[in-house]
C-alpha atoms as a PDB file:
ATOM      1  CA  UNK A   1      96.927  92.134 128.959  1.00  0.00           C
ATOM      2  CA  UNK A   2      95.396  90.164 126.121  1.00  0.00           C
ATOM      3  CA  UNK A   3      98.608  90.115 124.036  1.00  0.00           C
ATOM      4  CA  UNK A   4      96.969  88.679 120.823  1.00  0.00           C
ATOM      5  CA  UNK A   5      94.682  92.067 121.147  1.00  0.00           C
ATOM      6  CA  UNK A   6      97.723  94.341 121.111  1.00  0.00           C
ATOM      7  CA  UNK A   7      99.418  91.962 118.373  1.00  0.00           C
ATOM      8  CA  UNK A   8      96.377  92.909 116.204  1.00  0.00           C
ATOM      9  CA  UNK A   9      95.607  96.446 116.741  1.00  0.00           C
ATOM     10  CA  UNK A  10      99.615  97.469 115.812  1.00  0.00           C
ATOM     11  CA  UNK A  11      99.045  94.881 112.824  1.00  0.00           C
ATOM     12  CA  UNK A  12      96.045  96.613 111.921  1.00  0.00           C
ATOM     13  CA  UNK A  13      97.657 100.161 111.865  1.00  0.00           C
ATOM     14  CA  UNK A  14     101.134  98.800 110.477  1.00  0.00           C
ATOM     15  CA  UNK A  15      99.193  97.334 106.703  1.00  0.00           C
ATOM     16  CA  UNK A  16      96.309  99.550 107.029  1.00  0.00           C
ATOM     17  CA  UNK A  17      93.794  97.084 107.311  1.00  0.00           C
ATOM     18  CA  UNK A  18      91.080  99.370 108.560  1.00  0.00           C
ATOM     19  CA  UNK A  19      90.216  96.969 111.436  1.00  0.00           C
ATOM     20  CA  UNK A  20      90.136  93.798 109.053  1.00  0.00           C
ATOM     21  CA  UNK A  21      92.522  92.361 111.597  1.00  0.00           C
ATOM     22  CA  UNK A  22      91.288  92.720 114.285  1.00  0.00           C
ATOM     23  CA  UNK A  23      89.054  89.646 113.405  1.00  0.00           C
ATOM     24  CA  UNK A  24      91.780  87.822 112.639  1.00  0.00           C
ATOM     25  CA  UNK A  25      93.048  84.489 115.292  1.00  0.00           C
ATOM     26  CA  UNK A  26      95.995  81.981 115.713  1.00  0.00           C
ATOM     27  CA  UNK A  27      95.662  80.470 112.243  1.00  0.00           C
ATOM     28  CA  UNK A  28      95.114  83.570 109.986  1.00  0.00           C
ATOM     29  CA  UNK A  29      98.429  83.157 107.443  1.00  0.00           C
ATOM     30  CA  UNK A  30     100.000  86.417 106.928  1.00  0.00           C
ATOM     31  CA  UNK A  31     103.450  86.150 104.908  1.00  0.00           C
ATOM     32  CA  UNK A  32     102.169  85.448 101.260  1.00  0.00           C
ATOM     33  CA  UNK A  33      98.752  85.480 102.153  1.00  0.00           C
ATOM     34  CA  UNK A  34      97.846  89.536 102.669  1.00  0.00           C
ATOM     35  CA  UNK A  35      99.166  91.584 100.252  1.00  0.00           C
ATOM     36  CA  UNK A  36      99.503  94.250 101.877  1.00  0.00           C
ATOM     37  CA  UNK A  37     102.302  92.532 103.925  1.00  0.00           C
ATOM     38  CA  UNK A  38     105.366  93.459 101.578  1.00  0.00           C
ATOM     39  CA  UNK A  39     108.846  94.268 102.661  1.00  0.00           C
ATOM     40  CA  UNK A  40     107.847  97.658 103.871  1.00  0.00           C
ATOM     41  CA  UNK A  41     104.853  96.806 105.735  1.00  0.00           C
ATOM     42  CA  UNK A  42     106.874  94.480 107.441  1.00  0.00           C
ATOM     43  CA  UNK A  43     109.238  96.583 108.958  1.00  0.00           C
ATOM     44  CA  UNK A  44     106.399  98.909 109.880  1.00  0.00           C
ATOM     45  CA  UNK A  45     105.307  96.359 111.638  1.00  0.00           C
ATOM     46  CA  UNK A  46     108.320  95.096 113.124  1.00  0.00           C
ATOM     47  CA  UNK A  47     109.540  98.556 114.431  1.00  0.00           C
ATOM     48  CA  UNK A  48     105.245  99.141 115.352  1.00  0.00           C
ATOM     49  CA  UNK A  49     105.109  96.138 117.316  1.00  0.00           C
ATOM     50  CA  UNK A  50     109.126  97.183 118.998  1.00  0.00           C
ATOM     51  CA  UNK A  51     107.109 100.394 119.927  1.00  0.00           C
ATOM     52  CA  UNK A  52     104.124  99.719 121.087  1.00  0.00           C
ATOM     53  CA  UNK A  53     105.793  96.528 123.885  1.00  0.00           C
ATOM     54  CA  UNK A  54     109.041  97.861 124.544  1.00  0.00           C
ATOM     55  CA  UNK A  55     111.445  95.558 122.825  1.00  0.00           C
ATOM     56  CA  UNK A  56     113.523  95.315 120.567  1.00  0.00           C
ATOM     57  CA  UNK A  57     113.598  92.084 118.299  1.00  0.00           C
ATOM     58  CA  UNK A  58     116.720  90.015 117.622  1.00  0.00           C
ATOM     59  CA  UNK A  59     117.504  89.807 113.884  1.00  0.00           C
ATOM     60  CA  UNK A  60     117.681  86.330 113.794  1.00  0.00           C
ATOM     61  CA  UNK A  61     114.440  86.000 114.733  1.00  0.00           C
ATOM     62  CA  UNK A  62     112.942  87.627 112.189  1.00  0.00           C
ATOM     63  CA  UNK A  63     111.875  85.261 109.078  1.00  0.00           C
ATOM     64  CA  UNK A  64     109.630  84.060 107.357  1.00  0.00           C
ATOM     65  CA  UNK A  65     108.562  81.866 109.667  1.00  0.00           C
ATOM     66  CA  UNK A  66     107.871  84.503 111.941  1.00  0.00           C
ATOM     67  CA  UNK A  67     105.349  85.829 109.753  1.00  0.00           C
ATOM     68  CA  UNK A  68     103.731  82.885 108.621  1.00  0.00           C
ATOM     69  CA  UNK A  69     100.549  83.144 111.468  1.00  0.00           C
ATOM     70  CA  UNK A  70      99.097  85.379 113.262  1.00  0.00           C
ATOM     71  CA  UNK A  71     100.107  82.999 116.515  1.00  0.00           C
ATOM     72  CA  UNK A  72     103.804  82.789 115.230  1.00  0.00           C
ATOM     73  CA  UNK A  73     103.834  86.546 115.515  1.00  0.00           C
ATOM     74  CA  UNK A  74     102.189  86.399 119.169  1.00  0.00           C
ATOM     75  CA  UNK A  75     104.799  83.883 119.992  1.00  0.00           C
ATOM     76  CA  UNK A  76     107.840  85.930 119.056  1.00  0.00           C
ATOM     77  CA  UNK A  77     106.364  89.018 120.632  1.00  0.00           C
ATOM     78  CA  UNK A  78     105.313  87.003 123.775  1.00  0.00           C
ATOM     79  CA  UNK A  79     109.606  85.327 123.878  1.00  0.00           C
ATOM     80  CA  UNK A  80     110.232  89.142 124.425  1.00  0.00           C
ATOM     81  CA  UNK A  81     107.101  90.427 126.461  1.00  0.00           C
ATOM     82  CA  UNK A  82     108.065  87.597 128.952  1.00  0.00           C
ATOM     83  CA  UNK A  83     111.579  86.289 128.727  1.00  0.00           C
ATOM     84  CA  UNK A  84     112.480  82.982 130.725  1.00  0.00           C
END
């Protein structure tokens, strides 16, 4: 599974980006960068992204940081994907 992919397609859908993300990589900033990423969107695409792997996200590892990158947000959705 090309995990980036899926990270993109549920981004995609969650700020309705109609497929602007899915040219998106690693580096594309996302917190204060698209504004379509507000406090709603972002739990759209928390509980999208929850959904769409089968997990459910810790609270405290949800921030800002989090969001900063697109490969921040592959990162935390990979810790889950594929726990140690």
């Amino acid at each position: 599974m090309d995990l980036m992919k899926h990270v993109l397609r549920v981004l995609d859908e969650a700020l309705h980006l109609q497929e602007q993300a899915l040219a998106f990589d690693v580096n594309t900033p996302l917190l204060g960068s698209l504004p379509e990423l507000d406090s709603m969107a972002a739990v759209a695409l928390i509980t999208g992204l929850e959904n769409h792997f089968g997990v459910t996200f810790d609270e405290a590892d949800l921030n800002a940081d989090t969001f900063a990158t697109v490969g921040s947000l592959c990162r935390l959705v990979q810790a889950y994907v594929s726990p140690p």
